[in-house]
PDB file of N, CA and C in Angstrom:
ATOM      1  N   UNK A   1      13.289 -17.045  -6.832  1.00  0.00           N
ATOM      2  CA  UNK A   1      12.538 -15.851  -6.499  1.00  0.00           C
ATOM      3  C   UNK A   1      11.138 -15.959  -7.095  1.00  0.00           C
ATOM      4  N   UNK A   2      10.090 -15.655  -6.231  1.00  0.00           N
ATOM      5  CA  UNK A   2       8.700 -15.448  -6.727  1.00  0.00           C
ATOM      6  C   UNK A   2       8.461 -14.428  -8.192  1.00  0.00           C
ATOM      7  N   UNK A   3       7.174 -14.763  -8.252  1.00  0.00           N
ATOM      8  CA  UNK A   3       6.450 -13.768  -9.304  1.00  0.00           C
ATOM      9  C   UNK A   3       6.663 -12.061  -8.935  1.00  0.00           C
ATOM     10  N   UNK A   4       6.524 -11.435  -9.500  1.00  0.00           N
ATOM     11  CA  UNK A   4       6.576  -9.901  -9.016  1.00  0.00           C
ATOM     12  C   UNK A   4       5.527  -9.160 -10.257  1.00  0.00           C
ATOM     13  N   UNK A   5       4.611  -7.834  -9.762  1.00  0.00           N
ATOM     14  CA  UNK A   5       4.176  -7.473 -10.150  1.00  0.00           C
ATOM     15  C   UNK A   5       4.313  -5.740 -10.249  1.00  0.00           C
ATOM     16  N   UNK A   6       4.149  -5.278 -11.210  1.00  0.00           N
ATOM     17  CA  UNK A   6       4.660  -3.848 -11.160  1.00  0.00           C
ATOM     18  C   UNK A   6       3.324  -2.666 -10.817  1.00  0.00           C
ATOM     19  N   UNK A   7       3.444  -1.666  -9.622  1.00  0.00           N
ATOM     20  CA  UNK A   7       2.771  -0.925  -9.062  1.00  0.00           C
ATOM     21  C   UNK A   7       3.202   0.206  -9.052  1.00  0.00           C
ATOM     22  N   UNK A   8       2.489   1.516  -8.648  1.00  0.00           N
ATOM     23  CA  UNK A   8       2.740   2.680  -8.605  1.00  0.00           C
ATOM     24  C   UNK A   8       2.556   3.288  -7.110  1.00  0.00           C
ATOM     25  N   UNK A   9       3.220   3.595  -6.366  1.00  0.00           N
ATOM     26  CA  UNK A   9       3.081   3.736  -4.974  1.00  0.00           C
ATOM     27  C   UNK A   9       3.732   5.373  -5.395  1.00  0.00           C
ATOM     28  N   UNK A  10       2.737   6.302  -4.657  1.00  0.00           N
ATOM     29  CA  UNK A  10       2.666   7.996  -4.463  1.00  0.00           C
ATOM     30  C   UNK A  10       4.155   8.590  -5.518  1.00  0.00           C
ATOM     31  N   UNK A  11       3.253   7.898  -6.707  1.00  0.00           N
ATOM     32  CA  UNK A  11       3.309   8.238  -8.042  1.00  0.00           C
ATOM     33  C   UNK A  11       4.930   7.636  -8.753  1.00  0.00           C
ATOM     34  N   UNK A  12       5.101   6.575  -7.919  1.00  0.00           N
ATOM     35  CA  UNK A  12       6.713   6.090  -8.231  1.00  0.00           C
ATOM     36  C   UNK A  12       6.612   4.887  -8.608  1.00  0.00           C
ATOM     37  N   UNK A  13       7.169   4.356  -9.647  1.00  0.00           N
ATOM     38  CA  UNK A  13       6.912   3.117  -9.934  1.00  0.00           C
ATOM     39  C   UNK A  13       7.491   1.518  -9.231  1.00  0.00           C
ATOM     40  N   UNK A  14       7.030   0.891  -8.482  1.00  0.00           N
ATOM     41  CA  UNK A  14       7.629  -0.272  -8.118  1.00  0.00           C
ATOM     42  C   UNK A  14       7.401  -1.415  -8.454  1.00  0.00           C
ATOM     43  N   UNK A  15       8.208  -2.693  -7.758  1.00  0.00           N
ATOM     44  CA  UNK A  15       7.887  -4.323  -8.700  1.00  0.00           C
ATOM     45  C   UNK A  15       7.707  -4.709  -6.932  1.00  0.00           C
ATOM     46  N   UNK A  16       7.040  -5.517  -6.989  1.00  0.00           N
ATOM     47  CA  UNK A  16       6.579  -6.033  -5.495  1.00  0.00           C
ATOM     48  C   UNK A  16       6.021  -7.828  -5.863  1.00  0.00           C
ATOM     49  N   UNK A  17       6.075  -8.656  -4.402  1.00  0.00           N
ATOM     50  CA  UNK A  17       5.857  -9.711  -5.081  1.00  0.00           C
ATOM     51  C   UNK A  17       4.003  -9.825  -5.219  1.00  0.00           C
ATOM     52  N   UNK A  18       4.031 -10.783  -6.316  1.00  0.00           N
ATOM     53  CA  UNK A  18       2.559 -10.992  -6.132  1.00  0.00           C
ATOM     54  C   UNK A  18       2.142 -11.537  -5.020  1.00  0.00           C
ATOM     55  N   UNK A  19       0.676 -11.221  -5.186  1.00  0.00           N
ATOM     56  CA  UNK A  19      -0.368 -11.703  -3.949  1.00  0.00           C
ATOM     57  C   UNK A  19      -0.232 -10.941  -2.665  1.00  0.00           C
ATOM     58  N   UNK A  20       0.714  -9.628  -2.690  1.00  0.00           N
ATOM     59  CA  UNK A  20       1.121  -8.810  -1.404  1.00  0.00           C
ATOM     60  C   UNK A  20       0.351  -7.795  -1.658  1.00  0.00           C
ATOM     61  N   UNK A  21      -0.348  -7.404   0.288  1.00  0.00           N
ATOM     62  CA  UNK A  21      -1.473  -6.700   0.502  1.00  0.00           C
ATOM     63  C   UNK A  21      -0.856  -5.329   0.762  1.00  0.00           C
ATOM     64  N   UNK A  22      -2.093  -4.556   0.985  1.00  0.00           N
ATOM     65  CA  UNK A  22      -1.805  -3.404   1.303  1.00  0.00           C
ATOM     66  C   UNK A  22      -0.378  -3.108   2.805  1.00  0.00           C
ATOM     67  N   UNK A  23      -1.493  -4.490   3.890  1.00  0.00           N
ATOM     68  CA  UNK A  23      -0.133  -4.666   4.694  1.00  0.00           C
ATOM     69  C   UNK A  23       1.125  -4.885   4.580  1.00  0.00           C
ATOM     70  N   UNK A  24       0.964  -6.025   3.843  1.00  0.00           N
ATOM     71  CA  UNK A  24       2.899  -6.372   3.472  1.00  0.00           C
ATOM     72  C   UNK A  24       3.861  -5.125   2.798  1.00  0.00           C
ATOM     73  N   UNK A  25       2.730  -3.917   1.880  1.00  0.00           N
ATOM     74  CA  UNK A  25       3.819  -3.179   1.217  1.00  0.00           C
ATOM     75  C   UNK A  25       3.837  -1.992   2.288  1.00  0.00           C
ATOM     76  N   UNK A  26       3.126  -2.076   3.884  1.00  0.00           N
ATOM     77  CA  UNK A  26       3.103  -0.847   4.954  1.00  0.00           C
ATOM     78  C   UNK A  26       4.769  -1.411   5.692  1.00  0.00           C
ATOM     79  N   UNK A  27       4.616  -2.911   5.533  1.00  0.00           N
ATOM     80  CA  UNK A  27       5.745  -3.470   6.329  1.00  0.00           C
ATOM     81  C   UNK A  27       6.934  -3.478   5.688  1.00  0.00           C
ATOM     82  N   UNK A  28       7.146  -3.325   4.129  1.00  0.00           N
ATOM     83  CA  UNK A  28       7.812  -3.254   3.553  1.00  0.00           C
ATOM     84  C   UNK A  28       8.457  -1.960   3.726  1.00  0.00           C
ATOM     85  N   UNK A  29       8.079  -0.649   3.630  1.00  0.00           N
ATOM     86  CA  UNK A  29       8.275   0.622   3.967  1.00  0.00           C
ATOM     87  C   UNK A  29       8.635   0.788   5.226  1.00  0.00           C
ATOM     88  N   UNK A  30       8.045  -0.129   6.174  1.00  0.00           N
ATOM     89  CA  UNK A  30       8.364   0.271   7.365  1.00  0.00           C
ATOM     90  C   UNK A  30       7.278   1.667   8.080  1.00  0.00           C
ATOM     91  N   UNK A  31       5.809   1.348   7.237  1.00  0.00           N
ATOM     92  CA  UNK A  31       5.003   2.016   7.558  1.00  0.00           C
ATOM     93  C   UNK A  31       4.253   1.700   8.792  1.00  0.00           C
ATOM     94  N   UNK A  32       3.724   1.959   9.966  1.00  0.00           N
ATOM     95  CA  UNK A  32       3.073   1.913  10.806  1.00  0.00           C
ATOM     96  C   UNK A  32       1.463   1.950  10.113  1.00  0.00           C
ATOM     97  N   UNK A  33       0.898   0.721  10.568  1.00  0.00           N
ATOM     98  CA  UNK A  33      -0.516   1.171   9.898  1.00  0.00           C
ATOM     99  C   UNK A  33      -1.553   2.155  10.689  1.00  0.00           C
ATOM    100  N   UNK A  34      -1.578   2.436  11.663  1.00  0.00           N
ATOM    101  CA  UNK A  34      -2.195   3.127  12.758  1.00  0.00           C
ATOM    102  C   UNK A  34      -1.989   4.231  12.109  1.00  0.00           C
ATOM    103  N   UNK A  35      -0.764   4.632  11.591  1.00  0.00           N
ATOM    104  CA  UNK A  35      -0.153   6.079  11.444  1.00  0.00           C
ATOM    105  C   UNK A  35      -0.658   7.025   9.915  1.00  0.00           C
ATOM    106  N   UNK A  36      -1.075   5.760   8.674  1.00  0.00           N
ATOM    107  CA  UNK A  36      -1.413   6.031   7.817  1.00  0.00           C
ATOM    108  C   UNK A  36      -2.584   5.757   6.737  1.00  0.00           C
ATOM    109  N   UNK A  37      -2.790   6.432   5.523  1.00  0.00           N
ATOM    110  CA  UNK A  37      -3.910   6.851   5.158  1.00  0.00           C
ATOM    111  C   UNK A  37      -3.772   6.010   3.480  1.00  0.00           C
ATOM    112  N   UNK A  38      -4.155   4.716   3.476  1.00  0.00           N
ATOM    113  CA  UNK A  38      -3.716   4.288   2.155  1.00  0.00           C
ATOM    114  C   UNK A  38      -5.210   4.489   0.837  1.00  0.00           C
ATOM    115  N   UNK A  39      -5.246   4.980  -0.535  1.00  0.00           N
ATOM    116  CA  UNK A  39      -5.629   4.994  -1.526  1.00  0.00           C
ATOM    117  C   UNK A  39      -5.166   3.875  -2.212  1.00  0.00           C
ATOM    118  N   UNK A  40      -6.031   3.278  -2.758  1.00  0.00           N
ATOM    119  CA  UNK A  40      -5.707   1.866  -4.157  1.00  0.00           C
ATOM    120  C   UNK A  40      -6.557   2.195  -5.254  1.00  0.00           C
ATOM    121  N   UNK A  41      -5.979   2.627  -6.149  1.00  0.00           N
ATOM    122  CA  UNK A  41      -7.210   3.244  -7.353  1.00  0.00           C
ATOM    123  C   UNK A  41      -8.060   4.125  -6.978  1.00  0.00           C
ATOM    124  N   UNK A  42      -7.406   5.406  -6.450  1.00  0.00           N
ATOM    125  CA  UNK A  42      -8.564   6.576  -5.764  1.00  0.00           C
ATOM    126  C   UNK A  42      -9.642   5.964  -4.447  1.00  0.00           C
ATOM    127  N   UNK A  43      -9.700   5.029  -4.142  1.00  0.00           N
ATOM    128  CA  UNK A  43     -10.552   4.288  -3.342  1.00  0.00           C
ATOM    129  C   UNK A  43      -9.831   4.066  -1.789  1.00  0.00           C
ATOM    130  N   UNK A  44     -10.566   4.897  -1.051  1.00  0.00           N
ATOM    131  CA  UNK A  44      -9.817   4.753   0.467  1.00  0.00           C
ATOM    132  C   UNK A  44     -10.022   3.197   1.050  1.00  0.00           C
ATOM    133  N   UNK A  45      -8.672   2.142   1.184  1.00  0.00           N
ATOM    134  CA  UNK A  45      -8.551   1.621   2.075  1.00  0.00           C
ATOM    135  C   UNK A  45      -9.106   1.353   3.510  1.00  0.00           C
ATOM    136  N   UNK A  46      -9.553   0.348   4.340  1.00  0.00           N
ATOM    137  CA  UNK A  46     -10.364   0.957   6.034  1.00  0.00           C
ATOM    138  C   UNK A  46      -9.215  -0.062   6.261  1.00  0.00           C
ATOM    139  N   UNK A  47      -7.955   0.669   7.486  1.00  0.00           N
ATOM    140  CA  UNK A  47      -7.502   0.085   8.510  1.00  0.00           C
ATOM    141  C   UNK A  47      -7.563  -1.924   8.296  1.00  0.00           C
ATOM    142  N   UNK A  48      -8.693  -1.782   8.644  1.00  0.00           N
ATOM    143  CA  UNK A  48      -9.216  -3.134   8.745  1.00  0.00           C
ATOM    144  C   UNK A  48      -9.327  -4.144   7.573  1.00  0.00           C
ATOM    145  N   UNK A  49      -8.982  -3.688   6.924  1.00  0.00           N
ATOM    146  CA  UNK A  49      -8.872  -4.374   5.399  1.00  0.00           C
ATOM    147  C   UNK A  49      -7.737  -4.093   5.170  1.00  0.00           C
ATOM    148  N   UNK A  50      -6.360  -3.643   5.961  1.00  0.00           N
ATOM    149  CA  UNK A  50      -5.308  -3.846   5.281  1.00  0.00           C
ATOM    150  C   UNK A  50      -4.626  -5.377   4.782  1.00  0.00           C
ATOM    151  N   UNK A  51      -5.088  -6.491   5.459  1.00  0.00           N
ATOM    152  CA  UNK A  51      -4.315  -7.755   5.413  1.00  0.00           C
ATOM    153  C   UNK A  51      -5.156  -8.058   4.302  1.00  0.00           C
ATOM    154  N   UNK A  52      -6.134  -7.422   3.889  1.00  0.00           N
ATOM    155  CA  UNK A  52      -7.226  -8.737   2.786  1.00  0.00           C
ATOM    156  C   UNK A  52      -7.209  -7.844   1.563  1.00  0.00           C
ATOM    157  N   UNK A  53      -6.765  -6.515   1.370  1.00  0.00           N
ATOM    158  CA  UNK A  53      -6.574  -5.727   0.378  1.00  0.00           C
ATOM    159  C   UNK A  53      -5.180  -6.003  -0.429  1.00  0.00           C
ATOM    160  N   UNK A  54      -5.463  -7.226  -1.446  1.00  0.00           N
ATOM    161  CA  UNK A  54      -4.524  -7.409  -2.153  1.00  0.00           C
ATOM    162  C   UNK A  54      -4.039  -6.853  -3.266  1.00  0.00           C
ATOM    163  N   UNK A  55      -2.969  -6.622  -3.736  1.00  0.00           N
ATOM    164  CA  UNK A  55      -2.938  -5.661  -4.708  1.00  0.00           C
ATOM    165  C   UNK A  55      -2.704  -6.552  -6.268  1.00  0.00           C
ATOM    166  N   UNK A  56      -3.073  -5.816  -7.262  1.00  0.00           N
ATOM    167  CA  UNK A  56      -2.829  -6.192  -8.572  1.00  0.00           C
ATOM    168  C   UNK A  56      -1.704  -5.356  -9.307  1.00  0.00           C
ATOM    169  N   UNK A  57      -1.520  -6.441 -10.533  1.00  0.00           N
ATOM    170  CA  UNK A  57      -0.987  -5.151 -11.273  1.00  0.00           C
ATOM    171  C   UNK A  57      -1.465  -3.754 -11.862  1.00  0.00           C
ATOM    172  N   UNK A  58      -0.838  -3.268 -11.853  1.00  0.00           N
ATOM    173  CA  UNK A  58      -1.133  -1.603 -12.231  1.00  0.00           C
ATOM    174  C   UNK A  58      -1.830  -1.152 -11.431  1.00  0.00           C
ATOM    175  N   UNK A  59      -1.837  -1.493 -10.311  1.00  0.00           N
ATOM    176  CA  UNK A  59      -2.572  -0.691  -9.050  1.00  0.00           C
ATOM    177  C   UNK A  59      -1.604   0.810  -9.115  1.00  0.00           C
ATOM    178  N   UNK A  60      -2.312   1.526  -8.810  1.00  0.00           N
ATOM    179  CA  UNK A  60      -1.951   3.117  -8.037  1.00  0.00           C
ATOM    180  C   UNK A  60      -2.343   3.701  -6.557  1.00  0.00           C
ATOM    181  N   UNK A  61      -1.482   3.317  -6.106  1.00  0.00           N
ATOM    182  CA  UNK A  61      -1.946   3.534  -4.203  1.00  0.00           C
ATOM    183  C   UNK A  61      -0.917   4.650  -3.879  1.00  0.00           C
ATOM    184  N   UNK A  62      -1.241   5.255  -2.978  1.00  0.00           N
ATOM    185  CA  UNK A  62      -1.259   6.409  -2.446  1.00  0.00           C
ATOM    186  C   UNK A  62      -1.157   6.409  -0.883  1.00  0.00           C
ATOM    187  N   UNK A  63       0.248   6.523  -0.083  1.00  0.00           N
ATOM    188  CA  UNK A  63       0.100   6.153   1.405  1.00  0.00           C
ATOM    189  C   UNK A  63       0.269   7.561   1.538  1.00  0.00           C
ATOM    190  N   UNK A  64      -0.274   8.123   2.636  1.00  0.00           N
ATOM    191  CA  UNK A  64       0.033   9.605   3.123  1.00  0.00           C
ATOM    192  C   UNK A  64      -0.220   9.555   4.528  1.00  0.00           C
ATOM    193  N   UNK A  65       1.169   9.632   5.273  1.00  0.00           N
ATOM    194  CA  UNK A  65       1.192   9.751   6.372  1.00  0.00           C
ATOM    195  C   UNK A  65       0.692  11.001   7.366  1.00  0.00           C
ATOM    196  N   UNK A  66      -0.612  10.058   8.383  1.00  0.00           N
ATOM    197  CA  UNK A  66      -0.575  10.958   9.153  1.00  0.00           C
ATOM    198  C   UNK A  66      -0.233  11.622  10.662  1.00  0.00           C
ATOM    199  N   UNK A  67       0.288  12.687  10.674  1.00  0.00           N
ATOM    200  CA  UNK A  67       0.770  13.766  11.314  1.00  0.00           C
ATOM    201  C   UNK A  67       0.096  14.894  12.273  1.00  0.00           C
ATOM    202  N   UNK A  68       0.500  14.534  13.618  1.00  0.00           N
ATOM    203  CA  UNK A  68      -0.383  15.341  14.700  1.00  0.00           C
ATOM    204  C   UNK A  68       0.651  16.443  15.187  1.00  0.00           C
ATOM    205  N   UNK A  69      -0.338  17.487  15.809  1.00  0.00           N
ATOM    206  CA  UNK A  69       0.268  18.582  16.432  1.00  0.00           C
ATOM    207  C   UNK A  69      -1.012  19.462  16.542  1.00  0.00           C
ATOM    208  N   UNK A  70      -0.451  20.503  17.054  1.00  0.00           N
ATOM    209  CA  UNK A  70      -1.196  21.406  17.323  1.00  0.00           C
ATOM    210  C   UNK A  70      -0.713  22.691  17.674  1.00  0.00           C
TER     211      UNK A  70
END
């Protein structure tokens, strides 16, 4: 088994492997990226930087899904 590094995802603590991006932990969840709104250290994420937004340790990210209606 790889390295693993310990993170805080919407305030819960997890171990994830190193060198995994914002994407891998949307795919991990089973998050749709279209659908959501990711924070990494208070700092909004763009869509487009999910594959190159790698995470460290003690990162604090924040996914908050978003939700349409009317």
């Amino acid at each position: 088994m790889g390295e693993s590094i310990d993170i805080c995802v919407n305030g819960e603590p997890r171990s994830i492997a190193a060198g995994s991006s914002v994407a891998m932990l949307l795919a991990e969840h089973g998050l749709h990226p279209q659908r959501v709104a990711v924070e990494v250290n208070e700092r909004l994420v763009r869509r487009a930087d999910f594959d190159a937004a790698v995470l460290c340790p003690r990162d604090r990210i924040e996914i908050v899904t978003l939700v349409g209606g009317g």
